[in-house]
N, C-alpha and C. Protein backbone atom coordinates (compact mmCIF):
# COMPACT_ATOMS: atom_id res chain seq x y z
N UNK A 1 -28.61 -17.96 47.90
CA UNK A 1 -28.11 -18.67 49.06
C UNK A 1 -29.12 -18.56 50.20
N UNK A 2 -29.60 -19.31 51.03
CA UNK A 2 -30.33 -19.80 52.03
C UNK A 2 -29.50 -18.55 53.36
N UNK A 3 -30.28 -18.42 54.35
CA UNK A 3 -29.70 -17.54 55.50
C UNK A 3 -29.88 -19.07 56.53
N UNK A 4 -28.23 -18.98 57.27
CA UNK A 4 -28.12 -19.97 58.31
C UNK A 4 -27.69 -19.29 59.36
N UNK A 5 -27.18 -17.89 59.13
CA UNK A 5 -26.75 -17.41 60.66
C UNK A 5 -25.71 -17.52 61.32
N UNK A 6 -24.60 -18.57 60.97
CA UNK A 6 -23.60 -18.59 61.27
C UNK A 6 -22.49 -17.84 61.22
N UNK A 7 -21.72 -17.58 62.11
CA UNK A 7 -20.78 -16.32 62.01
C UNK A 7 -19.27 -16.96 61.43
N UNK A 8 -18.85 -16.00 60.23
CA UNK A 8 -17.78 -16.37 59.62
C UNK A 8 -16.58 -16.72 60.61
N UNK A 9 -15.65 -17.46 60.90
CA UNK A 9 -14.55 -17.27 61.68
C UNK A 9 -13.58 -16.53 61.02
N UNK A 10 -13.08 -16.04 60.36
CA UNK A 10 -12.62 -15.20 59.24
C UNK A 10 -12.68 -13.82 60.23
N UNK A 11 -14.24 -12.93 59.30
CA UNK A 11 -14.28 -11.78 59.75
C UNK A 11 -15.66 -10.78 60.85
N UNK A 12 -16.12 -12.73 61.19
CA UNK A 12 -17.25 -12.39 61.88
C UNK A 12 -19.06 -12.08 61.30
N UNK A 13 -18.42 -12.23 59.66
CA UNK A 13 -19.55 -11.48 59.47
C UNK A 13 -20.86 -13.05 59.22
N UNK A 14 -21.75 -12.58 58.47
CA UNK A 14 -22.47 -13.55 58.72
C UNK A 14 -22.65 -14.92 57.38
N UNK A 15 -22.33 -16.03 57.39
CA UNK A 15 -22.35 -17.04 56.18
C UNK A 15 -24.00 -17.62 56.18
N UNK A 16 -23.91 -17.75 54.74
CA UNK A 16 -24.76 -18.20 54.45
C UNK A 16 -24.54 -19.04 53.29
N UNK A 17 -25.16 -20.62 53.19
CA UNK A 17 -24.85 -21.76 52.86
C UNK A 17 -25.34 -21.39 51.04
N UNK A 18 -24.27 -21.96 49.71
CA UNK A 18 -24.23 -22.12 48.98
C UNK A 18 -24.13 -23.34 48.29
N UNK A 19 -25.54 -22.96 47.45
CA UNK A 19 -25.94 -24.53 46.99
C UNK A 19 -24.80 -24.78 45.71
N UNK A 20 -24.22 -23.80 45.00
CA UNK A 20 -23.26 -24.06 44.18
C UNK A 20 -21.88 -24.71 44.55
N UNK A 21 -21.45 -24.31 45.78
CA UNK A 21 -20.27 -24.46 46.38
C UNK A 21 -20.31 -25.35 47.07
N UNK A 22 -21.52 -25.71 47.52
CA UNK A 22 -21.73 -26.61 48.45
C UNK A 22 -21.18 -26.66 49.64
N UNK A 23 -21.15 -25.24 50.51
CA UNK A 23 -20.20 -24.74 51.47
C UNK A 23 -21.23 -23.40 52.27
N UNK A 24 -20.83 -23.37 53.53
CA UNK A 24 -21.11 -22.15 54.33
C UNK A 24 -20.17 -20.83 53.18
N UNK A 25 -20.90 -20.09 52.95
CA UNK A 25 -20.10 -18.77 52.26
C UNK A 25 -19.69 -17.44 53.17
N UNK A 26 -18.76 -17.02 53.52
CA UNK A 26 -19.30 -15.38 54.63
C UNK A 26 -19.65 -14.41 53.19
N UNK A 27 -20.71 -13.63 53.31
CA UNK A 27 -21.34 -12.42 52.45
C UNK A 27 -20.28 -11.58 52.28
N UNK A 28 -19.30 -11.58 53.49
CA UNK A 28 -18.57 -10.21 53.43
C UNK A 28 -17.36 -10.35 53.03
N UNK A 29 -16.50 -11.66 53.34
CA UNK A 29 -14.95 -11.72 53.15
C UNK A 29 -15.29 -13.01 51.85
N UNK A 30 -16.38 -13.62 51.75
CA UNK A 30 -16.40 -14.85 50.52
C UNK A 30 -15.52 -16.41 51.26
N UNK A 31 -14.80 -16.09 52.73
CA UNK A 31 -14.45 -17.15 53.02
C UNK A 31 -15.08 -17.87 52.90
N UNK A 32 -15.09 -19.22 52.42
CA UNK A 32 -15.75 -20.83 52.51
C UNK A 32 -15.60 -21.93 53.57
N UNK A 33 -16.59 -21.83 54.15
CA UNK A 33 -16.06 -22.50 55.67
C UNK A 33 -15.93 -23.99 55.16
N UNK A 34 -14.77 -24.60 55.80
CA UNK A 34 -14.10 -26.05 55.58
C UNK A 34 -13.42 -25.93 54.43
N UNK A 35 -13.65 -25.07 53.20
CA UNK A 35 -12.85 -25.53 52.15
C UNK A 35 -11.40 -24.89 52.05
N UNK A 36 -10.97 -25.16 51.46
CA UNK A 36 -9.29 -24.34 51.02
C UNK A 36 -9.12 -23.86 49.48
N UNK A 37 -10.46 -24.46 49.03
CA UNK A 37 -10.27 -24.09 46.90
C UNK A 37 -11.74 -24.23 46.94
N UNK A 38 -12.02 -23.57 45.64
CA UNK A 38 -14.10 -24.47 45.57
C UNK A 38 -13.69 -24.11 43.80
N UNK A 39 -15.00 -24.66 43.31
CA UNK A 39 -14.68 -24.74 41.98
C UNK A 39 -15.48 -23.37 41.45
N UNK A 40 -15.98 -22.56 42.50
CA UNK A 40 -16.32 -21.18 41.84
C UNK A 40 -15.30 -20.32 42.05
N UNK A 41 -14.05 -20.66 42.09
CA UNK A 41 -12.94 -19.70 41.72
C UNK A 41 -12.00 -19.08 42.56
N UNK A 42 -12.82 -19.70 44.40
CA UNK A 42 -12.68 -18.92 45.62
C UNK A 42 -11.44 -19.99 45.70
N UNK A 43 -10.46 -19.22 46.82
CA UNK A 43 -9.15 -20.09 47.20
C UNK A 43 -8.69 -19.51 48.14
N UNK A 44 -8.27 -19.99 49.33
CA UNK A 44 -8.03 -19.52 51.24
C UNK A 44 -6.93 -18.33 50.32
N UNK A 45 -5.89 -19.16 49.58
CA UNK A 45 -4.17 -18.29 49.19
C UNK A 45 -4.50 -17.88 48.06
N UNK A 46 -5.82 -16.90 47.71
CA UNK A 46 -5.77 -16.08 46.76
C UNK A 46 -6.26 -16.03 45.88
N UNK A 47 -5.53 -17.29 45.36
CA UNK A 47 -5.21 -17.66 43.92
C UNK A 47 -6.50 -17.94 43.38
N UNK A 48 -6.05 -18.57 42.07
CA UNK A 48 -7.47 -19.10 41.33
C UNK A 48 -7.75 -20.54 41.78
N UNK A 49 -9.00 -20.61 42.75
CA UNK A 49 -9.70 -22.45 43.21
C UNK A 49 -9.61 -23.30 42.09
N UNK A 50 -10.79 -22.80 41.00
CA UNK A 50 -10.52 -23.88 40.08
C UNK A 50 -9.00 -24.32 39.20
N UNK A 51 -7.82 -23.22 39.63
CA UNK A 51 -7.14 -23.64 38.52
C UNK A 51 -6.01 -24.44 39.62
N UNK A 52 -6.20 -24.33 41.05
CA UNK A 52 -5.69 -25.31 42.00
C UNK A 52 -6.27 -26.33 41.91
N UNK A 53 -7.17 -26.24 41.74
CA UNK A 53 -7.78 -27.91 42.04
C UNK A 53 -7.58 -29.01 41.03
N UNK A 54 -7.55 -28.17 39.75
CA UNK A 54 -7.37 -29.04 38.31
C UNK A 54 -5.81 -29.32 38.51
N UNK A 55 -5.31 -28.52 39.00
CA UNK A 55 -3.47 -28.94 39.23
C UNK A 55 -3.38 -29.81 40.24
N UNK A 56 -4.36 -30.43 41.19
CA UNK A 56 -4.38 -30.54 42.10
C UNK A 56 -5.18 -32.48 41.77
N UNK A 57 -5.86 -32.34 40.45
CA UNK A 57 -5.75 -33.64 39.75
C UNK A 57 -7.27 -33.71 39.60
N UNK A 58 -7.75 -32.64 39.94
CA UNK A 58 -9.35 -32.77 39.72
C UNK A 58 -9.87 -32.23 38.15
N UNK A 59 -10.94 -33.35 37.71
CA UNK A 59 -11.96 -33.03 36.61
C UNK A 59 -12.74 -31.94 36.77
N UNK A 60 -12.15 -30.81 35.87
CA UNK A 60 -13.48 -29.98 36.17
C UNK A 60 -14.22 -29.65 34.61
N UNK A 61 -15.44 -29.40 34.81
CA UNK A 61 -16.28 -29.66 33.29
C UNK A 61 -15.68 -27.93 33.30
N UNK A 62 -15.89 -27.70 31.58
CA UNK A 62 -15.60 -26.40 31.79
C UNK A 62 -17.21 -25.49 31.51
N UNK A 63 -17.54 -24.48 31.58
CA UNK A 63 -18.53 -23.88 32.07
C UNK A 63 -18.33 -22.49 31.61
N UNK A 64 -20.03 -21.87 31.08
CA UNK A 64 -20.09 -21.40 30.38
C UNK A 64 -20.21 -19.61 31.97
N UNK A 65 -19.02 -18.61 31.85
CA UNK A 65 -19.42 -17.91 33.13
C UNK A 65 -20.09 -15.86 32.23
């Protein structure tokens, strides 16, 4: 991930932009700034992203982790 410097609103700490996620990441809490699910697994409520999002009506390829 690239360093942008931006401070998480979360927990303050510092994000830095992910080319997988395609999202600001924070290093420390994994919040994803703007998103609510991402397809690497992250989700605001916990849960599993990718398995919200596929319920949620999205194609996801499946992938070798």
């Amino acid at each position: 991930m690239a360093k942008r410097g931006k401070k998480c609103p979360k927990c303050g700490g510092e994000m830095e932009f992910s080319r997988y996620c395609g999202a600001e990441v924070c290093v420390n809490c994994d919040h994803h700034f703007g998103l609510c699910r991402c397809y690497c697994g992250w989700s605001e409520s916990g849960g599993d992203g990718r398995q919200e999002l596929i319920e949620a009506g999205e194609t996801i390829e499946p992938e070798d982790y």
